[in-house]
Each structure stands twice: as C-alpha cells, then as structure tokens.
PDB file of N, CA and C in Angstrom:
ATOM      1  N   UNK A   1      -4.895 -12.151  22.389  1.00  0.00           N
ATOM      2  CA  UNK A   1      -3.536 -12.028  22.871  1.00  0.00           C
ATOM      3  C   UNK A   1      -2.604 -12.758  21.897  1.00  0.00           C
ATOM      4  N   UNK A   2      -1.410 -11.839  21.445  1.00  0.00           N
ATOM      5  CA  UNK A   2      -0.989 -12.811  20.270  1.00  0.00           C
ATOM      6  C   UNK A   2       0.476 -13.718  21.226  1.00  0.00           C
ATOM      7  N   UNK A   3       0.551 -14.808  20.659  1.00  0.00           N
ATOM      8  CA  UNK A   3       1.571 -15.916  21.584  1.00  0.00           C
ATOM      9  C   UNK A   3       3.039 -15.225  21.937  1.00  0.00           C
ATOM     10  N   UNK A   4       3.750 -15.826  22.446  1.00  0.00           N
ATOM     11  CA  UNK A   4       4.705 -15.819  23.205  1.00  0.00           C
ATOM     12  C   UNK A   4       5.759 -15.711  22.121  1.00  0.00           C
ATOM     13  N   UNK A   5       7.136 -14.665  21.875  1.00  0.00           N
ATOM     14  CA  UNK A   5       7.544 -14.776  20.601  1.00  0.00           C
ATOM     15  C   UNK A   5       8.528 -16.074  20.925  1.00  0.00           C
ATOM     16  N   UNK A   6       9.089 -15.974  22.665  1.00  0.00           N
ATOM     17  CA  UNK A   6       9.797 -17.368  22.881  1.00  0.00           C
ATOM     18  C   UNK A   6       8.950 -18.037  23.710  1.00  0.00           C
ATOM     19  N   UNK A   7       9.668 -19.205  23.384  1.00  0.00           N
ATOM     20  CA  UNK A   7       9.457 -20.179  23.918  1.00  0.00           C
ATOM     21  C   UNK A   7      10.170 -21.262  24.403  1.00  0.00           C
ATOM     22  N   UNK A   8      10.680 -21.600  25.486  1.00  0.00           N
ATOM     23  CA  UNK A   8      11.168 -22.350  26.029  1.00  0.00           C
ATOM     24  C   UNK A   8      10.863 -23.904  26.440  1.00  0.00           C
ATOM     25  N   UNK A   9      11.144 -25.308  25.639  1.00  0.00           N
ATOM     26  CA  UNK A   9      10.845 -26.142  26.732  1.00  0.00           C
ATOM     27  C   UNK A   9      11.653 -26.846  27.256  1.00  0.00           C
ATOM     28  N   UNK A  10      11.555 -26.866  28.730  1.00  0.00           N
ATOM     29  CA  UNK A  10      11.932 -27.295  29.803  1.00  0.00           C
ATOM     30  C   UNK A  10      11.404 -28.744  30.490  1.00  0.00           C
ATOM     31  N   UNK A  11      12.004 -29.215  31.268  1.00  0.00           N
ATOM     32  CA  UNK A  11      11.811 -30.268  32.524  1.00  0.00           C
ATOM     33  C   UNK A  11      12.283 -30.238  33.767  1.00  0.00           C
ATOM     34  N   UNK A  12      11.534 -30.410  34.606  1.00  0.00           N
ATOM     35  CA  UNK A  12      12.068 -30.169  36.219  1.00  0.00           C
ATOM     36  C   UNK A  12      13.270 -30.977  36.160  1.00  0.00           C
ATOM     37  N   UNK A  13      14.124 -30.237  36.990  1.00  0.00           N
ATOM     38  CA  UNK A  13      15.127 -31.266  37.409  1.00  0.00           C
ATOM     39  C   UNK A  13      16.468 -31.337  36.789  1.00  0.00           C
ATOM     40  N   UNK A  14      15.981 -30.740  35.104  1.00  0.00           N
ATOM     41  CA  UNK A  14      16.892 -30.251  34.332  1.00  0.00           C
ATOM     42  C   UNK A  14      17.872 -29.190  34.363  1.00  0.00           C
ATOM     43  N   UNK A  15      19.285 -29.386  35.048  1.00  0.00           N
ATOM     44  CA  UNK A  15      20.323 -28.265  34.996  1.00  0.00           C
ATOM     45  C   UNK A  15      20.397 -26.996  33.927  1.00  0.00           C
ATOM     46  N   UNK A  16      20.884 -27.887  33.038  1.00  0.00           N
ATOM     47  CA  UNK A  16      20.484 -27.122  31.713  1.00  0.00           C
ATOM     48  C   UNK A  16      19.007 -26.495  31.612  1.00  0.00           C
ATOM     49  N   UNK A  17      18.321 -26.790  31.978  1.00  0.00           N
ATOM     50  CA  UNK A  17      17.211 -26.173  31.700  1.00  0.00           C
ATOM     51  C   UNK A  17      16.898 -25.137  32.185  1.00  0.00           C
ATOM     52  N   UNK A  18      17.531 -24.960  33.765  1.00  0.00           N
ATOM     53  CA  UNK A  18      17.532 -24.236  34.812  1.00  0.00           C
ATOM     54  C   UNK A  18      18.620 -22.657  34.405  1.00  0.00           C
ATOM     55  N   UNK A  19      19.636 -23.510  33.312  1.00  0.00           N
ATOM     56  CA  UNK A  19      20.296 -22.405  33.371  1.00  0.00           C
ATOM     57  C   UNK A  19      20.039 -21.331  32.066  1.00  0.00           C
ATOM     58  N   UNK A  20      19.185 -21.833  30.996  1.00  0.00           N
ATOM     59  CA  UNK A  20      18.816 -21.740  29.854  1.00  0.00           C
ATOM     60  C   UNK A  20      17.495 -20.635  30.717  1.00  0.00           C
ATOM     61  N   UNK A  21      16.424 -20.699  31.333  1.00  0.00           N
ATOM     62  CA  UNK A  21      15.397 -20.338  31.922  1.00  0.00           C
ATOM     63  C   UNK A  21      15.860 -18.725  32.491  1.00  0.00           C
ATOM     64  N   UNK A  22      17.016 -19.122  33.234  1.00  0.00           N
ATOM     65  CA  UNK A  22      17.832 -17.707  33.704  1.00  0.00           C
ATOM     66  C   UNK A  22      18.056 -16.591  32.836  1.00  0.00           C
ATOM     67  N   UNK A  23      18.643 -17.002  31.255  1.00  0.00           N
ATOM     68  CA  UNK A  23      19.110 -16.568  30.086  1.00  0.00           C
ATOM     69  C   UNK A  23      17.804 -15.996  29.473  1.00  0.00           C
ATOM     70  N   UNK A  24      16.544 -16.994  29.025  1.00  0.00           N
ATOM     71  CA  UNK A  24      15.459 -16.060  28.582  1.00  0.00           C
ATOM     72  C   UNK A  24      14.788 -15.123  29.199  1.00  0.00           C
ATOM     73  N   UNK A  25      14.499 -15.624  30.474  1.00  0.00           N
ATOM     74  CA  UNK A  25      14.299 -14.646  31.439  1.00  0.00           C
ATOM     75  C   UNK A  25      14.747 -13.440  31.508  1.00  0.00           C
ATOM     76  N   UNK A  26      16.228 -12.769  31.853  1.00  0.00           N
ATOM     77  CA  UNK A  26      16.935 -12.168  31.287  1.00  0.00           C
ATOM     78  C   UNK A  26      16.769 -11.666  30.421  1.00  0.00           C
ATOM     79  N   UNK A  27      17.114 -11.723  29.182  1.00  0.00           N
ATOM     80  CA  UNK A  27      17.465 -11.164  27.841  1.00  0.00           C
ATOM     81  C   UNK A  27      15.825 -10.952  27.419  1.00  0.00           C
ATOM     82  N   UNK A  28      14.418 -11.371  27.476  1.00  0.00           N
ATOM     83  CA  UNK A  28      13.539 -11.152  27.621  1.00  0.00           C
ATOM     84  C   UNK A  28      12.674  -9.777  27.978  1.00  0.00           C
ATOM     85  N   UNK A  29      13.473 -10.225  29.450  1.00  0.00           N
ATOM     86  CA  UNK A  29      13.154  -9.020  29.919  1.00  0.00           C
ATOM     87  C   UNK A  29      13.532  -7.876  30.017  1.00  0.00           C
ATOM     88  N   UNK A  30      14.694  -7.501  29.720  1.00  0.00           N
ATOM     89  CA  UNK A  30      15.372  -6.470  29.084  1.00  0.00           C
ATOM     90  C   UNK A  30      14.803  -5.919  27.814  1.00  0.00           C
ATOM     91  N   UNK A  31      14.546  -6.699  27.097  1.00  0.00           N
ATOM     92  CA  UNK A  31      13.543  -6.040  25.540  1.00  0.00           C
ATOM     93  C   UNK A  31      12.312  -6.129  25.589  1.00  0.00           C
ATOM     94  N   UNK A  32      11.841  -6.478  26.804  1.00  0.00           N
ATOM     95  CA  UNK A  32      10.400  -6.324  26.898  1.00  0.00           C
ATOM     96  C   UNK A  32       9.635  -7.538  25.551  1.00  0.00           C
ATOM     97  N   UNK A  33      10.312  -8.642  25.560  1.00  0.00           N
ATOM     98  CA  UNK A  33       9.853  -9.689  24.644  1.00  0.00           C
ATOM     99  C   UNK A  33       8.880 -10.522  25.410  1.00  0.00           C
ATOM    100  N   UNK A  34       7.881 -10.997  24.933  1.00  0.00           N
ATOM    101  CA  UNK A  34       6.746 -12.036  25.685  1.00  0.00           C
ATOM    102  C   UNK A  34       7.403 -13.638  25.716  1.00  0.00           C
ATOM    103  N   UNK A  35       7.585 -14.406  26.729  1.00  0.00           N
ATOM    104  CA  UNK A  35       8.212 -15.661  26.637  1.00  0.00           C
ATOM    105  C   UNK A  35       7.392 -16.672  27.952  1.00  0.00           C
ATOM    106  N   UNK A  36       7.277 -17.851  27.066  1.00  0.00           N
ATOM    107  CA  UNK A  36       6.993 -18.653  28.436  1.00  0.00           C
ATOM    108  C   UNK A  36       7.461 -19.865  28.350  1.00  0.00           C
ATOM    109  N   UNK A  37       7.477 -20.369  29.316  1.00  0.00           N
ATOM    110  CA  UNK A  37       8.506 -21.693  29.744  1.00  0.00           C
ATOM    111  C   UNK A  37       7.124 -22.925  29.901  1.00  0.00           C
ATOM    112  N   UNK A  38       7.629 -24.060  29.022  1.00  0.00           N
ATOM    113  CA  UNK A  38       6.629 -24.985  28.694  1.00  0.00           C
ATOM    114  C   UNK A  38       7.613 -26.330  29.213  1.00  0.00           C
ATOM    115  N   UNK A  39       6.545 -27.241  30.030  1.00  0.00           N
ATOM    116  CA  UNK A  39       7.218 -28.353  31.072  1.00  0.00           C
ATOM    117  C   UNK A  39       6.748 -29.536  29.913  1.00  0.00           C
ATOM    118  N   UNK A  40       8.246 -29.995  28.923  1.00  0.00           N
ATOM    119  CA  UNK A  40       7.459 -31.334  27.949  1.00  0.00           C
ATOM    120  C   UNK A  40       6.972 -32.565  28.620  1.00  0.00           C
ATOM    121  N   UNK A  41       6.845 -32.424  30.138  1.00  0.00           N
ATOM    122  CA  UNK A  41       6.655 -33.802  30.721  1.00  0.00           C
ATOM    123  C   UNK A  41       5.361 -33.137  31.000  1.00  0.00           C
ATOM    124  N   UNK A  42       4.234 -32.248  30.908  1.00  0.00           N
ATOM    125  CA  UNK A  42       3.251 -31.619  31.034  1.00  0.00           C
ATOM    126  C   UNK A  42       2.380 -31.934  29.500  1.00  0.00           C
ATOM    127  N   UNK A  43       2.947 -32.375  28.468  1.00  0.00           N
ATOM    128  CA  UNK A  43       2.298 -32.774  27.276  1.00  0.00           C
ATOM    129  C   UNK A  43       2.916 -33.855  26.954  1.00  0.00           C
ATOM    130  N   UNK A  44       1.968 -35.014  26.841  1.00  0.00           N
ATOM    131  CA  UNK A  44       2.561 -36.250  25.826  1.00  0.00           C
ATOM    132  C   UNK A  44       3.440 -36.121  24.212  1.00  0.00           C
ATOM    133  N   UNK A  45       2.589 -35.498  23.926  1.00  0.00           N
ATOM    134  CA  UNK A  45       3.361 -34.704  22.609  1.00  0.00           C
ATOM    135  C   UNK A  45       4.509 -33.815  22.536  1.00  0.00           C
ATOM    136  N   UNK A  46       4.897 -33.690  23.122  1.00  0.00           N
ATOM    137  CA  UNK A  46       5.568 -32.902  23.443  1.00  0.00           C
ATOM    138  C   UNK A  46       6.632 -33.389  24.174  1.00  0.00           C
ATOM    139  N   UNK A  47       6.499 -34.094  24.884  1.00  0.00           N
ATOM    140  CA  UNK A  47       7.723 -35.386  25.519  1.00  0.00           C
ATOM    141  C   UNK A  47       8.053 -36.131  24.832  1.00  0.00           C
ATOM    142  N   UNK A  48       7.489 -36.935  23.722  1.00  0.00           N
ATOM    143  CA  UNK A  48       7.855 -37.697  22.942  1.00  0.00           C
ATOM    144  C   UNK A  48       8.801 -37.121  21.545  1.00  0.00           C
ATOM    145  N   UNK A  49       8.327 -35.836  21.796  1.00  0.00           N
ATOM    146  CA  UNK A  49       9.286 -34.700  20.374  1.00  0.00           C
ATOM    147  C   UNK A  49      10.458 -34.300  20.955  1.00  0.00           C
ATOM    148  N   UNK A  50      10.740 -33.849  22.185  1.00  0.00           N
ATOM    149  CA  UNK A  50      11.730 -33.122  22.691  1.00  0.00           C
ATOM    150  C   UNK A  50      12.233 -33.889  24.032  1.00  0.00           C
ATOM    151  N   UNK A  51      11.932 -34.974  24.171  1.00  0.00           N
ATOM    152  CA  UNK A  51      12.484 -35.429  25.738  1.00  0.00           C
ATOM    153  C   UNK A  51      13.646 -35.624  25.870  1.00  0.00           C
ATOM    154  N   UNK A  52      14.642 -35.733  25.102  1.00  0.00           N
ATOM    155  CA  UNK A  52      15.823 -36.341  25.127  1.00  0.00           C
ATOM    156  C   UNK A  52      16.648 -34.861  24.726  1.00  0.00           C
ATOM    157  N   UNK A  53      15.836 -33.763  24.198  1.00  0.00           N
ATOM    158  CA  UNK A  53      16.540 -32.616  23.617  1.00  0.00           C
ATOM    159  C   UNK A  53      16.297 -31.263  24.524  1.00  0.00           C
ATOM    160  N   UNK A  54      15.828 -31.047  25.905  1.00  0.00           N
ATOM    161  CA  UNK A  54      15.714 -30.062  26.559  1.00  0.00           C
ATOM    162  C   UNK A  54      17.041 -29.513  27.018  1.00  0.00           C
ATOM    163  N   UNK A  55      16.754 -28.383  27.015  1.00  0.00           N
ATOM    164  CA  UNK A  55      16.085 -27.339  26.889  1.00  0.00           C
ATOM    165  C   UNK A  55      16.018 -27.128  25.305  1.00  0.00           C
ATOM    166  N   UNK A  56      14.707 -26.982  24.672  1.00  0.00           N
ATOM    167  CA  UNK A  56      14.716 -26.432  23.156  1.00  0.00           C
ATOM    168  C   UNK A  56      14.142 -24.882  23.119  1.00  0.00           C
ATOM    169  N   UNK A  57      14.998 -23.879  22.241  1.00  0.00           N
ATOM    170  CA  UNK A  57      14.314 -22.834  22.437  1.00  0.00           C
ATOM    171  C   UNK A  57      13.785 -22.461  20.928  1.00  0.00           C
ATOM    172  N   UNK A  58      12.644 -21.693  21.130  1.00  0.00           N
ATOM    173  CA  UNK A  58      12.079 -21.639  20.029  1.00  0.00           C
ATOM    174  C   UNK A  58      11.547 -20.102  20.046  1.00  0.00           C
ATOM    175  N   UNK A  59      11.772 -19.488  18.975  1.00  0.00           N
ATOM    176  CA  UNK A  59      11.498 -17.744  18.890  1.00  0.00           C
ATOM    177  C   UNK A  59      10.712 -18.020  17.780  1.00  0.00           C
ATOM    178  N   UNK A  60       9.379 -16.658  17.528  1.00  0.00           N
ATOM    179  CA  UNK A  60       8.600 -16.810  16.800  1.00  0.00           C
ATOM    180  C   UNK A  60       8.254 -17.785  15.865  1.00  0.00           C
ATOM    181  N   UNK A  61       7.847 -19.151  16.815  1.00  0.00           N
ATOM    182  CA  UNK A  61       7.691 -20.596  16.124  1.00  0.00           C
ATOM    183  C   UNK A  61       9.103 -21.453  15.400  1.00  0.00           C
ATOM    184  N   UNK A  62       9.830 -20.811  15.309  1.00  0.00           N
ATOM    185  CA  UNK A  62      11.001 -21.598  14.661  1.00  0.00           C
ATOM    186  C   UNK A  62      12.128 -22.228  16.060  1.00  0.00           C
ATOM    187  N   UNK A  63      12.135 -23.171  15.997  1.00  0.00           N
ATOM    188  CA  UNK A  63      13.336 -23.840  16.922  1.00  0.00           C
ATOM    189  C   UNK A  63      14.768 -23.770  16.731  1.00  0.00           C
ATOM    190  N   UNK A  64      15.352 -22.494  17.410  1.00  0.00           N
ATOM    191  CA  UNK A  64      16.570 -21.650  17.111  1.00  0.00           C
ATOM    192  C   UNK A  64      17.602 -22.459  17.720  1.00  0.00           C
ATOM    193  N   UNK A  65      17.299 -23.374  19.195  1.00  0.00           N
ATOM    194  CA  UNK A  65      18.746 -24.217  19.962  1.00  0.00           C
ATOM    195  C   UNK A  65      17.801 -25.413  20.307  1.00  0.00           C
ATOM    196  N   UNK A  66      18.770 -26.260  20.957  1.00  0.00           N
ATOM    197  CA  UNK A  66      18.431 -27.259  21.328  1.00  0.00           C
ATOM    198  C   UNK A  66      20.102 -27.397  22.583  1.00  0.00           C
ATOM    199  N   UNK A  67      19.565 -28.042  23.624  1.00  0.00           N
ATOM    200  CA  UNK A  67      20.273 -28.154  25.196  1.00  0.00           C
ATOM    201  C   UNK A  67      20.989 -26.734  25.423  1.00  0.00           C
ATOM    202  N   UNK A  68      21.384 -25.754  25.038  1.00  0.00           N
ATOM    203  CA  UNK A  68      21.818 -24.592  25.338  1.00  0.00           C
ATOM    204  C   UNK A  68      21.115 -23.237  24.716  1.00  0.00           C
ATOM    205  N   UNK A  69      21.169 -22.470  25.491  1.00  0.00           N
ATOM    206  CA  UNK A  69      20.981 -21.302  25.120  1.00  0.00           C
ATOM    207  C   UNK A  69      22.054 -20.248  24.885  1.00  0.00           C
ATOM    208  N   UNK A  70      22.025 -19.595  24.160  1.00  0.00           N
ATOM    209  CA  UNK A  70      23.368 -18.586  23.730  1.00  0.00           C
ATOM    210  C   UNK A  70      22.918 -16.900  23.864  1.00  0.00           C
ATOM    211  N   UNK A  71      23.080 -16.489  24.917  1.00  0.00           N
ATOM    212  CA  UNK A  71      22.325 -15.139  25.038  1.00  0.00           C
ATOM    213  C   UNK A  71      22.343 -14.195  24.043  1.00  0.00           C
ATOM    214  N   UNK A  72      23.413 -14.052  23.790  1.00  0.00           N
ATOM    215  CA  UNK A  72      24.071 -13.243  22.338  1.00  0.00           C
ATOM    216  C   UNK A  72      22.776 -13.692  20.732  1.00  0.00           C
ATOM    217  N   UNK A  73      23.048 -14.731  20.885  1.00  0.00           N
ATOM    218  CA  UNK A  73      21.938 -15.176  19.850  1.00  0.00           C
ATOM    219  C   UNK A  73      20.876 -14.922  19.793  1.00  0.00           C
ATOM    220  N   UNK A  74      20.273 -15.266  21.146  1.00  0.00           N
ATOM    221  CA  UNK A  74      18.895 -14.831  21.504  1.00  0.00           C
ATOM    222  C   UNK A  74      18.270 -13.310  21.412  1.00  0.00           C
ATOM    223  N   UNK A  75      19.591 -12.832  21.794  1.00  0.00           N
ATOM    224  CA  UNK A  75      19.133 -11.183  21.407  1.00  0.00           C
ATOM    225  C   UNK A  75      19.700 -10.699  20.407  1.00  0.00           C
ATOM    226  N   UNK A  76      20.069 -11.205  19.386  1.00  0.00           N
ATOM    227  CA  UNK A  76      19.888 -10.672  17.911  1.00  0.00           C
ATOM    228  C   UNK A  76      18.687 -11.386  17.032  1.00  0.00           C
ATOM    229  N   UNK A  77      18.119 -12.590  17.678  1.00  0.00           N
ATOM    230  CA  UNK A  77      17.115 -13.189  16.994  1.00  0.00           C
ATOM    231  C   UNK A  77      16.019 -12.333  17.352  1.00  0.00           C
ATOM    232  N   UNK A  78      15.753 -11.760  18.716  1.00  0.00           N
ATOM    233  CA  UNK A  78      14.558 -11.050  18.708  1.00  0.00           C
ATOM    234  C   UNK A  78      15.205  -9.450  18.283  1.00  0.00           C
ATOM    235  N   UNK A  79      16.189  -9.114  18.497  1.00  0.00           N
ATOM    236  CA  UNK A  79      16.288  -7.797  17.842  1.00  0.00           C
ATOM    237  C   UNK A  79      15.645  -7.707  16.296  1.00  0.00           C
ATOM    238  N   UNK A  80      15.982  -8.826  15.341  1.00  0.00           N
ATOM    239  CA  UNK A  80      15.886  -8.711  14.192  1.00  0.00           C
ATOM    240  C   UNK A  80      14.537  -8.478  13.578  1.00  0.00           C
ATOM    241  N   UNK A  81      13.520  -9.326  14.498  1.00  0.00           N
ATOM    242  CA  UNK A  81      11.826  -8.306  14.121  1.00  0.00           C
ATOM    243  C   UNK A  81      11.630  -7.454  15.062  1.00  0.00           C
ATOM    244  N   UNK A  82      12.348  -6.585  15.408  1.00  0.00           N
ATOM    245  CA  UNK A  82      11.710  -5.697  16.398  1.00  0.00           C
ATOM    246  C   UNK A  82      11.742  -4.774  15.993  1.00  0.00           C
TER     247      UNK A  82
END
C-alpha cells in the first residue's frame, strides 16, 4: 500500500487543528487523494518536532503549512502530481 500523499498532524483539543482536519478532509475527498491525520502526542518524536507547531500539513513528504491550512493551496499542491 503506498502512504498517504497527506498528511496531517494534529492534537486533541486543538481548534486549529479541528479546523485544518475539516479542510483536508474535504479537499481530499473531492480528488479522491489518500490522507491521514497523525495525533503528535501519540509519538514522542513527533511531539518534540511539532508540538508547539500543530496543525503541520505535509503532502507527498514535504511540509507545505504549519498552524493553518489554506484549501486553495492544498488543492493545487495535489493537483500538480496528479
């Protein structure tokens, strides 16, 4: 199964995160793009890289935002390998 082209990480509790989640979700699913939502308080590594910077979004491995998501963006970043 090849990975997720986004990727989202998130934290409970997080507004922003909540509203960023809505947006990939969305725009995702409309292009039929693979995405999953990753909790950095669920990896040590991963909390210590991004805890202070959620929501970070990341499309085919590259980290495109950090605390917002921009829908418009998001769907020209995955339009562009599709």
């Amino acid at each position: 199964m090849a990975p997720a082209r986004v990727r989202l990480l998130t934290r409970v509790g997080c507004h922003l995160c909540e509203d960023a989640e809505r947006i990939v979700e969305r725009t995702c699913s409309a292009l039929g793009a693979t995405y999953e939502m990753v909790d950095v308080d669920t990896d040590p590594a991963l909390r210590a890289e991004y805890s202070d910077h959620v929501p970070v979004l990341m499309v085919d491995g590259a980290v495109r935002s950090r605390w917002f998501v921009d829908e418009a963006a998001l769907l020209t970043w995955l339009e562009e390998k599709s």
